[in-house]
N, C-alpha and C. Protein backbone atom coordinates (compact mmCIF):
# COMPACT_ATOMS: atom_id res chain seq x y z
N UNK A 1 58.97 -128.21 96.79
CA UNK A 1 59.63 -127.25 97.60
C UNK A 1 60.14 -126.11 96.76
N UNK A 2 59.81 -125.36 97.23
CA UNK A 2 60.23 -123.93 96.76
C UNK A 2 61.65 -123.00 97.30
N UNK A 3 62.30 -123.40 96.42
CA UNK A 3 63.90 -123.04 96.57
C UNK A 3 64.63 -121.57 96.16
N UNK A 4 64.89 -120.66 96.94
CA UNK A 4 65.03 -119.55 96.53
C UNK A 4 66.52 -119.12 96.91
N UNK A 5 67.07 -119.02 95.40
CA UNK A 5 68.63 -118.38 95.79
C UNK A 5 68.92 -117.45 96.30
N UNK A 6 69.97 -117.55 97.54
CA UNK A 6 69.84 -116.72 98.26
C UNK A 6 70.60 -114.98 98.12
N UNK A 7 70.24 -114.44 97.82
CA UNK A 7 70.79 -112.88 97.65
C UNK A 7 72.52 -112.91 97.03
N UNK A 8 73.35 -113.18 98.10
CA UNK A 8 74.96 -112.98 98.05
C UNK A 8 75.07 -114.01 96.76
N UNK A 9 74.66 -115.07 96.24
CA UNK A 9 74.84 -115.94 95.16
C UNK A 9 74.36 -115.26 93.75
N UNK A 10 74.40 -114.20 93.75
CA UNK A 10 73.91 -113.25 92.11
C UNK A 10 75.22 -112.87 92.10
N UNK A 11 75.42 -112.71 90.60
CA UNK A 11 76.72 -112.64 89.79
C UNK A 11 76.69 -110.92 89.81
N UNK A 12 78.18 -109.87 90.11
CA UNK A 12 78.16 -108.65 89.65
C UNK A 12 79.25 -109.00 89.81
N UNK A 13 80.03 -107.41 90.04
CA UNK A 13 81.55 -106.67 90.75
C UNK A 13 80.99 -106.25 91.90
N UNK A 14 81.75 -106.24 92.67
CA UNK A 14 82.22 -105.47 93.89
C UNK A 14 82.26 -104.19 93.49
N UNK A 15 81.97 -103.06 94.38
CA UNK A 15 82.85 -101.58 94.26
C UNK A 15 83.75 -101.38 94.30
N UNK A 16 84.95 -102.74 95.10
CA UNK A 16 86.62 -102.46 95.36
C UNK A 16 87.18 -102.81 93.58
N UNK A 17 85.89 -104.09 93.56
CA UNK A 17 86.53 -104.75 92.05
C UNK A 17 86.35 -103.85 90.75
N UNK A 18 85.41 -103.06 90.91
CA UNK A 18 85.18 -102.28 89.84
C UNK A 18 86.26 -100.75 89.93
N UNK A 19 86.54 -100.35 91.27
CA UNK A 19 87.37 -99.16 91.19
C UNK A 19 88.98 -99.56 91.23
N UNK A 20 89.49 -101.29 91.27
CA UNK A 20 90.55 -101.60 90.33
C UNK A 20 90.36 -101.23 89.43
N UNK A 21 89.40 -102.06 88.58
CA UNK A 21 89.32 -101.95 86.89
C UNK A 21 89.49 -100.87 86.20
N UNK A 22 88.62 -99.51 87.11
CA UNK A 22 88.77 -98.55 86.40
C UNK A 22 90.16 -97.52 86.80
N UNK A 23 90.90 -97.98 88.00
CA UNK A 23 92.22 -97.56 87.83
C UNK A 23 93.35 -98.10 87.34
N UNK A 24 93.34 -99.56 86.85
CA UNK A 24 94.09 -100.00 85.63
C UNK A 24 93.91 -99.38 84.40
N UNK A 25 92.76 -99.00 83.99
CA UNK A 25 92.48 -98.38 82.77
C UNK A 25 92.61 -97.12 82.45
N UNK A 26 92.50 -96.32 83.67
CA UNK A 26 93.32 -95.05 83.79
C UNK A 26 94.51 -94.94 83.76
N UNK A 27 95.34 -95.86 84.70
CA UNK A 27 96.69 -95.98 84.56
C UNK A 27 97.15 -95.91 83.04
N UNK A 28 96.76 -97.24 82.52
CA UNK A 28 96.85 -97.58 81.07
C UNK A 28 97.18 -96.80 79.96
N UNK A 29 95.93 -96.29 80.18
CA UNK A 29 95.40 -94.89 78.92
C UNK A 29 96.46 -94.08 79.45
N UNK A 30 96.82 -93.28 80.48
CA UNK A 30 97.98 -92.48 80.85
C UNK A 30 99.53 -92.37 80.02
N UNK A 31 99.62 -94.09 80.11
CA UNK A 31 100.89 -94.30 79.92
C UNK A 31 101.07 -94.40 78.30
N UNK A 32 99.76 -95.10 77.74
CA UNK A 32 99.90 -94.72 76.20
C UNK A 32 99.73 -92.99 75.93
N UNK A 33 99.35 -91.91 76.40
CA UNK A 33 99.20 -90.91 75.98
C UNK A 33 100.60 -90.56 76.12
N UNK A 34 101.13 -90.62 77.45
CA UNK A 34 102.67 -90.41 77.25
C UNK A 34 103.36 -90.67 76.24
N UNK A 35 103.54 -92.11 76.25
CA UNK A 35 104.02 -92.71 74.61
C UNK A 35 103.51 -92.13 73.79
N UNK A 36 102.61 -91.57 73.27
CA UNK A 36 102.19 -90.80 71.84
C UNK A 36 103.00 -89.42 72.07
N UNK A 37 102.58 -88.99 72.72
CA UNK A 37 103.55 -87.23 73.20
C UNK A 37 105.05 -87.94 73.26
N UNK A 38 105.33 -88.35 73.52
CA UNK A 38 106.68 -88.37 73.38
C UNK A 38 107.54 -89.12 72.05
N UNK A 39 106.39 -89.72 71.03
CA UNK A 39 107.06 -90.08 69.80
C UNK A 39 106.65 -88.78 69.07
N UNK A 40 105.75 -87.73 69.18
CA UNK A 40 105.59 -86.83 68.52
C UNK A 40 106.41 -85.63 68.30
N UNK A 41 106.87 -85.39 69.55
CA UNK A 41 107.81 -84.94 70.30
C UNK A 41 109.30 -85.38 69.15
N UNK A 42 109.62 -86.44 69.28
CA UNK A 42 110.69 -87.38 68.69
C UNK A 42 110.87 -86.93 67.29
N UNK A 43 109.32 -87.33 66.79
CA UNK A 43 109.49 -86.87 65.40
C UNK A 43 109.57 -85.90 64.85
N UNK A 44 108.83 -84.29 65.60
CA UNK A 44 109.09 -82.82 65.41
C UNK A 44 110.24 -82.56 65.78
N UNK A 45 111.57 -82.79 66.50
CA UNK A 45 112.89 -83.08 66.54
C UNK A 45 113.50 -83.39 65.27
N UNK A 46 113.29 -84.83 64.78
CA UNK A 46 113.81 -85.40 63.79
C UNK A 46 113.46 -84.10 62.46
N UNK A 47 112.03 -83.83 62.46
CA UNK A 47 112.06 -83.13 61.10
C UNK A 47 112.78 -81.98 61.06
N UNK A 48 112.95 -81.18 62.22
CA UNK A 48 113.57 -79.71 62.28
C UNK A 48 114.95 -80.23 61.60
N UNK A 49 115.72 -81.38 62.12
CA UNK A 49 116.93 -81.19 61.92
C UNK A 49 117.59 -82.29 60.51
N UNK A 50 116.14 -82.25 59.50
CA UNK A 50 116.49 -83.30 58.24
C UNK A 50 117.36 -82.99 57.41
N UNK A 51 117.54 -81.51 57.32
CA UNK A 51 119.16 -80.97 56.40
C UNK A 51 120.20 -81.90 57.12
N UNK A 52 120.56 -82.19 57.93
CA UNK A 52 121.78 -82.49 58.63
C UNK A 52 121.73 -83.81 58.76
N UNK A 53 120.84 -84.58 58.43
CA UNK A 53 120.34 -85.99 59.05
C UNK A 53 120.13 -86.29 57.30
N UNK A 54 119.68 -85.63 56.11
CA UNK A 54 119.64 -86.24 55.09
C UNK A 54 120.38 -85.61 53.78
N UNK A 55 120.44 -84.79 54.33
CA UNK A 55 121.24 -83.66 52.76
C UNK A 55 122.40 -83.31 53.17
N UNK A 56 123.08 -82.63 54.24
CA UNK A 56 124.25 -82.37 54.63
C UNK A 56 125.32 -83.48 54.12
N UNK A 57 125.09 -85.31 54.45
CA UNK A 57 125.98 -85.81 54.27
C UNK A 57 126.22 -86.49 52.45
N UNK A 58 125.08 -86.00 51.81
CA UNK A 58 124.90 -85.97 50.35
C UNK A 58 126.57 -84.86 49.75
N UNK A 59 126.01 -83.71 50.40
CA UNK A 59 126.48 -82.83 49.73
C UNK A 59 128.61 -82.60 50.26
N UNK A 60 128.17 -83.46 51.56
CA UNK A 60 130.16 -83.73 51.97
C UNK A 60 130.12 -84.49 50.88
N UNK A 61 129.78 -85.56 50.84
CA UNK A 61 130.47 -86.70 49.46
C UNK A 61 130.64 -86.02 48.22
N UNK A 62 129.89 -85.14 47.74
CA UNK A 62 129.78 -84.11 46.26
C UNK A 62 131.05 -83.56 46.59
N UNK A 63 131.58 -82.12 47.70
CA UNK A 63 132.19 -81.39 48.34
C UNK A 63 133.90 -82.55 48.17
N UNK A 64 133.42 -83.24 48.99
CA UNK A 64 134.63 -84.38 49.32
C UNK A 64 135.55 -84.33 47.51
N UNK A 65 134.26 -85.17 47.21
CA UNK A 65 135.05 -85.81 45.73
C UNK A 65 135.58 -84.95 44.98
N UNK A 66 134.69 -83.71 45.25
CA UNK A 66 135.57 -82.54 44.34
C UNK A 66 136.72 -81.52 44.61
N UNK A 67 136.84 -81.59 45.67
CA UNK A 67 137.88 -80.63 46.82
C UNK A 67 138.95 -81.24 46.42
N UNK A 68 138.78 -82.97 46.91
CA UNK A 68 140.01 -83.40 46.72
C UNK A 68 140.65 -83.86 45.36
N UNK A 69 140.64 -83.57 44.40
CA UNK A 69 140.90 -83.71 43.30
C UNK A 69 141.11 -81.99 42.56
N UNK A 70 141.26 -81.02 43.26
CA UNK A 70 141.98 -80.01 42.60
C UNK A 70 142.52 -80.05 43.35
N UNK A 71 144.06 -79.05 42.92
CA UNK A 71 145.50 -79.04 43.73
C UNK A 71 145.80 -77.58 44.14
N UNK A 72 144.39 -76.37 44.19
CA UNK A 72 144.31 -75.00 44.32
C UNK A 72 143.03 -74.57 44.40
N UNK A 73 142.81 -73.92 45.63
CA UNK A 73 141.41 -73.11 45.92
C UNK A 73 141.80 -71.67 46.17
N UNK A 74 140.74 -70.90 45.73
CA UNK A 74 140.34 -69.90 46.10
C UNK A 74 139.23 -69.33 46.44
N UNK A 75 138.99 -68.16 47.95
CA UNK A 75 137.55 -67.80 48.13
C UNK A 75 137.51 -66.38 47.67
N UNK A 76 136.14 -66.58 46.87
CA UNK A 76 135.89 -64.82 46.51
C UNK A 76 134.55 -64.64 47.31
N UNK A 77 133.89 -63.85 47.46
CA UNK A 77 132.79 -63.23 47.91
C UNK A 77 131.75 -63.76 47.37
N UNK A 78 131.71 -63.40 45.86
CA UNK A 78 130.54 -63.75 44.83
C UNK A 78 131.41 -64.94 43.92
N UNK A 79 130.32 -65.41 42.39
CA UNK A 79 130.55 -65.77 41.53
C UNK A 79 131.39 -64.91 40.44
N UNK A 80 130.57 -63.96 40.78
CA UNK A 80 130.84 -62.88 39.55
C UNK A 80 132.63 -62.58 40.32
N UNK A 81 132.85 -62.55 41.28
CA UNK A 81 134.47 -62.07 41.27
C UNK A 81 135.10 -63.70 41.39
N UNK A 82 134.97 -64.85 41.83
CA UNK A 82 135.69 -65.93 41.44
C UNK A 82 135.78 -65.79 39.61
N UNK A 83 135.00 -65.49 39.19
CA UNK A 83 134.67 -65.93 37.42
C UNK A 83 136.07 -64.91 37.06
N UNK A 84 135.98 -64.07 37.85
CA UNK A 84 136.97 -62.65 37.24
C UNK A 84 138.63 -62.69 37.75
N UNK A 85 138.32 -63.63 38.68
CA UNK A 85 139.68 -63.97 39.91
C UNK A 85 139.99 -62.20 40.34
N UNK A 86 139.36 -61.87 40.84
CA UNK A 86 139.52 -60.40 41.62
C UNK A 86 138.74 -60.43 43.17
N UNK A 87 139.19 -59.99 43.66
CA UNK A 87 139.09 -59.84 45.31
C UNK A 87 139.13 -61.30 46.14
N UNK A 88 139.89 -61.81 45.88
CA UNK A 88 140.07 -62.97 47.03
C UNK A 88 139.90 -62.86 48.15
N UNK A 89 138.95 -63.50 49.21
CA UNK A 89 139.04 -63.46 50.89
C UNK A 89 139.80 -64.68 51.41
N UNK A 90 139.86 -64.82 52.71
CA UNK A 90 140.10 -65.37 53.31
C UNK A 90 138.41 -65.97 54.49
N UNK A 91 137.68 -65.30 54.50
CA UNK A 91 136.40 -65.86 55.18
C UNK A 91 135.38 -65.46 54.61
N UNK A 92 134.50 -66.27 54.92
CA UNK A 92 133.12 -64.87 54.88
C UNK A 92 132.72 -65.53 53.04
N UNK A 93 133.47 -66.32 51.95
CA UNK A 93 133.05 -65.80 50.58
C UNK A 93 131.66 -66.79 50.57
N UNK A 94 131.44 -66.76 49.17
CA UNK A 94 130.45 -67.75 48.74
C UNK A 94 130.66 -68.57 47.77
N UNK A 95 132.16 -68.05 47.45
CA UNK A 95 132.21 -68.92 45.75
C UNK A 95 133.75 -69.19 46.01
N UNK A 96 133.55 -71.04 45.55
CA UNK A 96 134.92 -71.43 45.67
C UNK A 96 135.56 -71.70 44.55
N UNK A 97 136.69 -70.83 43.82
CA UNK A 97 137.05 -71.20 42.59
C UNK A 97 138.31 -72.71 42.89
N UNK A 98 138.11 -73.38 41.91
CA UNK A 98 139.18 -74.52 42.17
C UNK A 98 140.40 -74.37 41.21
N UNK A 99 141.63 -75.35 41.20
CA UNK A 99 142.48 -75.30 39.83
C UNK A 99 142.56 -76.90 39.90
N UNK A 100 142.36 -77.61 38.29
CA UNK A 100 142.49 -79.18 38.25
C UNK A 100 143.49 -79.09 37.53
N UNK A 101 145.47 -79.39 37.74
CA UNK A 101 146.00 -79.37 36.61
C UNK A 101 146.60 -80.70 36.09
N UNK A 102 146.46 -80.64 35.27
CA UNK A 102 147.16 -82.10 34.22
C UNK A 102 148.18 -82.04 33.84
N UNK A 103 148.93 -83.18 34.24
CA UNK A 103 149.94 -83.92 33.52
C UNK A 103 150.88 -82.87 32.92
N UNK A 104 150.31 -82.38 31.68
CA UNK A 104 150.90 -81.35 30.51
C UNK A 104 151.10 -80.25 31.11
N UNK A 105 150.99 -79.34 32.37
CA UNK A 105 150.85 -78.27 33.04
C UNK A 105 149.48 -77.41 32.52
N UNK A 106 148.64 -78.15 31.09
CA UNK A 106 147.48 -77.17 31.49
C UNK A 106 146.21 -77.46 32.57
N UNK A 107 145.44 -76.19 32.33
CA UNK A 107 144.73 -76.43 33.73
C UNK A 107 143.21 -76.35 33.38
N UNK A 108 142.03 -77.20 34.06
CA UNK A 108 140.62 -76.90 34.62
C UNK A 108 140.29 -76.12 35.54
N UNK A 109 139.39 -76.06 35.54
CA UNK A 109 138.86 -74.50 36.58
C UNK A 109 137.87 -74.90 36.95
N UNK A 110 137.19 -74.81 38.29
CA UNK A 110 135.81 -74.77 38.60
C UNK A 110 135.51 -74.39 39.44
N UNK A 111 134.32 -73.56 39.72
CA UNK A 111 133.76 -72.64 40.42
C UNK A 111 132.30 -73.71 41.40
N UNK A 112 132.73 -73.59 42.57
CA UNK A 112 131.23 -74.51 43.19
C UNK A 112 130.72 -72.86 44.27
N UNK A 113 129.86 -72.56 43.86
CA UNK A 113 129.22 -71.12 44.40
C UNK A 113 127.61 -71.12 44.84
N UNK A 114 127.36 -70.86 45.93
CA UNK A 114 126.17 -70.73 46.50
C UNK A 114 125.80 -69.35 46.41
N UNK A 115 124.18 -69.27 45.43
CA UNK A 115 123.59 -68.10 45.40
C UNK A 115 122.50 -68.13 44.83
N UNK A 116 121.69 -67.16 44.73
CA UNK A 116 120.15 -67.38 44.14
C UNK A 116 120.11 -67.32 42.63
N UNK A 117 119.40 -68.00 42.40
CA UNK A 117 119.03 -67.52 41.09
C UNK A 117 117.42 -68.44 40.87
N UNK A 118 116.96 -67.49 40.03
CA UNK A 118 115.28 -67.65 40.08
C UNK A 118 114.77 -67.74 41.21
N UNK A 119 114.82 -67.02 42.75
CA UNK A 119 114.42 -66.66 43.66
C UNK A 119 115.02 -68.05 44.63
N UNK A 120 115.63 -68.90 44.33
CA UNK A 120 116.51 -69.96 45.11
C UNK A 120 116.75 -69.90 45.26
N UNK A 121 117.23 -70.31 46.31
CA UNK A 121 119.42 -70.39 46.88
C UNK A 121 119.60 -71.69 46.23
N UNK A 122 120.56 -71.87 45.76
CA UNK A 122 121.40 -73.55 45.42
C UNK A 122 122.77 -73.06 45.68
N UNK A 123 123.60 -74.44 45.84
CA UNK A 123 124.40 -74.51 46.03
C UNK A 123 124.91 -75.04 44.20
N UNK A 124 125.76 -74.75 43.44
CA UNK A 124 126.31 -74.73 42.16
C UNK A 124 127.71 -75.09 41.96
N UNK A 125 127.47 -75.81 40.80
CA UNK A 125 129.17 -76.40 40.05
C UNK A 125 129.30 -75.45 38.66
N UNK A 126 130.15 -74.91 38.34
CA UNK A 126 130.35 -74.16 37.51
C UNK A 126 131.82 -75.10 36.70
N UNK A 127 131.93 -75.53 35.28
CA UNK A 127 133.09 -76.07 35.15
C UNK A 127 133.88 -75.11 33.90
N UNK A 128 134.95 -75.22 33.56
CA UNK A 128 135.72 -74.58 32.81
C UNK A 128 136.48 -75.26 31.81
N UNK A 129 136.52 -75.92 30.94
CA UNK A 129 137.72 -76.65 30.04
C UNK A 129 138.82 -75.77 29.79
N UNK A 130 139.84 -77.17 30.26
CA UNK A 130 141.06 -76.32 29.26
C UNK A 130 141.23 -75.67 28.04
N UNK A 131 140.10 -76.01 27.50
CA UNK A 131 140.19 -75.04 26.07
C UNK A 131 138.96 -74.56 25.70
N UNK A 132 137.89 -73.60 26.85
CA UNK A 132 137.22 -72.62 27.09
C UNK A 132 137.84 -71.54 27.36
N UNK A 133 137.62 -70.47 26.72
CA UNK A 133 138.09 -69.22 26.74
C UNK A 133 137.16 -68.54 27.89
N UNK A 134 135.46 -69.14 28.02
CA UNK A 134 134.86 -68.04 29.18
C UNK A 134 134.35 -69.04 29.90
N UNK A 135 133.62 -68.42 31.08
CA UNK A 135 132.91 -69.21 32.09
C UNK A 135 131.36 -69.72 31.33
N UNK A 136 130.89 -70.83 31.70
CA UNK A 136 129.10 -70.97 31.27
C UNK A 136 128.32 -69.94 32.35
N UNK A 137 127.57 -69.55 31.28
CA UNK A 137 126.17 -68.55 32.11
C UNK A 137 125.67 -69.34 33.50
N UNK A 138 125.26 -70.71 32.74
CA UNK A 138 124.38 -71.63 33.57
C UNK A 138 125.50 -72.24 34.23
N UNK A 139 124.86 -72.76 35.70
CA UNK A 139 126.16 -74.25 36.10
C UNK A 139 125.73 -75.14 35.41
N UNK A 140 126.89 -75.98 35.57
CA UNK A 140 127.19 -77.15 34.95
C UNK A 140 126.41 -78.09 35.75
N UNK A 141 125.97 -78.09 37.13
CA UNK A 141 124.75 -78.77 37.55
C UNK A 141 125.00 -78.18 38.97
N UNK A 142 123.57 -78.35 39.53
CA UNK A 142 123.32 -77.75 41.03
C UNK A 142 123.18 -79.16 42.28
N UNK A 143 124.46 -78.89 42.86
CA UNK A 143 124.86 -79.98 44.01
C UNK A 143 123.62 -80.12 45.38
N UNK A 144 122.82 -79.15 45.52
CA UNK A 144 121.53 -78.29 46.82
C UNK A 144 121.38 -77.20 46.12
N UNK A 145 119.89 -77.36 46.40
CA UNK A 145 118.95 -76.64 46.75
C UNK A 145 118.57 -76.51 48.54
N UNK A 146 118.83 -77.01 48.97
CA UNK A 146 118.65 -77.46 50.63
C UNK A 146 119.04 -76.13 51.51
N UNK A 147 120.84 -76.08 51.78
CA UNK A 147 120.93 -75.15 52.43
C UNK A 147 120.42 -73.34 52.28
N UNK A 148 120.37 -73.09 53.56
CA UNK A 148 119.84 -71.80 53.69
C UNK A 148 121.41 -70.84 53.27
N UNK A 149 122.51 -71.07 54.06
CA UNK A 149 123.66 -70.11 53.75
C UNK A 149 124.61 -71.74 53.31
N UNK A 150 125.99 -70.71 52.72
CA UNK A 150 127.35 -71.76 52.40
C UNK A 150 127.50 -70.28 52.28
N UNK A 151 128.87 -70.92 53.32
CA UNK A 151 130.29 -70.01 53.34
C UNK A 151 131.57 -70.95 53.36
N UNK A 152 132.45 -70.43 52.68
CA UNK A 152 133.61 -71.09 52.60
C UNK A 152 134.75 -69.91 53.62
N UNK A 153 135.52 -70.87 54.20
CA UNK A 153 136.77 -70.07 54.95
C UNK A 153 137.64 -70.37 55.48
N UNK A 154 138.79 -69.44 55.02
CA UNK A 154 140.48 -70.09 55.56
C UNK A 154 141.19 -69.44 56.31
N UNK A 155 140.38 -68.60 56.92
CA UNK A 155 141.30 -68.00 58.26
C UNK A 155 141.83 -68.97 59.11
N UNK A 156 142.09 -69.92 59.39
CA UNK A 156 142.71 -70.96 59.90
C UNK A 156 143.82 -71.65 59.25
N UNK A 157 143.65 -71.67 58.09
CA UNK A 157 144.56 -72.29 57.13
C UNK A 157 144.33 -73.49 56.73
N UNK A 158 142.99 -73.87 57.10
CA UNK A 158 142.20 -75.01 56.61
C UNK A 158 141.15 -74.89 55.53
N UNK A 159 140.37 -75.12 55.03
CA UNK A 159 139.58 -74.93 54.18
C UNK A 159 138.11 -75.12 54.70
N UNK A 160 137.48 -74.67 55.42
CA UNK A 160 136.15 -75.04 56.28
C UNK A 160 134.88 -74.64 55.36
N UNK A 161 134.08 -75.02 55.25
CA UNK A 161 132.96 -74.78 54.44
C UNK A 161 131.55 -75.30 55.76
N UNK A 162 131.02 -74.14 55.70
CA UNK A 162 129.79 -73.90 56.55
C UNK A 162 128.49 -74.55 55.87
N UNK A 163 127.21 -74.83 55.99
CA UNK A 163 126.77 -75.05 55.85
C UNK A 163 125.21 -75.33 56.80
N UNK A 164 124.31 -74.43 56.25
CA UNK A 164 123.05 -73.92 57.38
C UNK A 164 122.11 -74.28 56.55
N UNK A 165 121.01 -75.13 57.55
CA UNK A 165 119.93 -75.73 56.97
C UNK A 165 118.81 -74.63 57.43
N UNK A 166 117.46 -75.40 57.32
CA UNK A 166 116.56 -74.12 57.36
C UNK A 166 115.78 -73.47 58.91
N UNK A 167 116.34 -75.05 59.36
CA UNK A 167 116.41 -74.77 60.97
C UNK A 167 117.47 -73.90 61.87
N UNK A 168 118.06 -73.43 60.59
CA UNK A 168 119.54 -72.98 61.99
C UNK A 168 119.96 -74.04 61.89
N UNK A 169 120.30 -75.38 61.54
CA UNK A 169 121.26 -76.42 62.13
C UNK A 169 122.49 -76.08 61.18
N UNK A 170 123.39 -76.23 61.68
CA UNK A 170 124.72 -75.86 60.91
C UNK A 170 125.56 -77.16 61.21
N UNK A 171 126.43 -77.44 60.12
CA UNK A 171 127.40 -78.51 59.77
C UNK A 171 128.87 -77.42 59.34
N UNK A 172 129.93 -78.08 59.77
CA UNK A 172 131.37 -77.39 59.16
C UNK A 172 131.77 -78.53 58.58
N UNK A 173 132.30 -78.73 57.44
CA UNK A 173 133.01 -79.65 57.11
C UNK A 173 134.61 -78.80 56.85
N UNK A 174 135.77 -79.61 57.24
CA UNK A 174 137.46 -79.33 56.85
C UNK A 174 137.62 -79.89 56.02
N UNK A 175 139.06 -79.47 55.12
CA UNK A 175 139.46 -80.21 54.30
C UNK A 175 140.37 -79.21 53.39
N UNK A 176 141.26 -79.78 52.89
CA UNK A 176 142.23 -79.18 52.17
C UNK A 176 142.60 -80.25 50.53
N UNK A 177 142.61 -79.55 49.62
CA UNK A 177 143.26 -80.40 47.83
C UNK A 177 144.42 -81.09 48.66
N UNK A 178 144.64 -82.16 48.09
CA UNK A 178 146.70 -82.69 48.51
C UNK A 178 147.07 -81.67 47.51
């Protein structure tokens, strides 16, 4: 006898079963493309604002440790007039001269001043011994290279120091010597 399977008993998909499949897989793919755009998204965020997220809080701890350990600030405009102690501001300077005094009533000096040199901006420590007669040419070491501006200012009667990364993101840190 000759036995012949009958038609509906062959193995495929359906058209309903196959236009699931292919709208799960559309769905799918959708929702991972989202997820990629939106970690990319995440991460062009994160990089714009890496001054503030990786160097800003470097340079409070530098700022911090050294602020608070002189017992006298002053803002000048430039280096060249902190070095000279002539024209003091109140906002707006770039160079913060400090006073460290000891015990004996004599005193340290140091200058932390943001400005170019060799086509850079850095941010700079300038130091002074009590028994230096002039300022060093060079700083004594460079705290950033990072920020775009530093301004120091006490129109408030606080000591605020600005600080602008290359995005525009800006940080203020306060703080006053005891």
């Amino acid at each position: 006898m000759n036995r012949r399977s009958p038609i509906s008993s062959r193995g495929g998909f359906t058209i309903v079963e196959m236009a699931l499949a292919l709208g799960l897989t559309i769905g799918i793919s959708g929702v991972i493309v989202a997820m990629l755009s939106q970690q990319v998204s995440f991460a062009r965020a994160l990089g714009e604002f890496r001054f503030l997220q990786n160097d800003a809080p470097k340079i409070n701890t530098l700022l911090t440790n050294i602020i608070n350990k002189a017992d006298q600030y002053r803002i000048y405009p430039d280096l060249s007039a902190a070095k000279n102690s002539i024209g003091a501001v109140r906002s707006g300077g770039s160079a913060l001269r400090l006073r460290f005094r000891h015990p004996d009533g004599t005193s340290d000096h140091a200058i932390i001043s943001f400005e170019t040199r060799n086509g850079e901006d850095q941010l700079n420590y300038y130091f002074r011994d009590k028994n230096d007669n002039s300022w060093p040419s060079q700083p004594s070491w460079t705290l950033s290279t990072q920020p775009e501006t530093v301004t120091f200012d006490n129109s408030t009667g606080i000591l605020l120091v600005t600080l602008t990364g290359d995005s525009g993101d800006q940080i203020t840190y306060s703080g006053n010597p005891d």
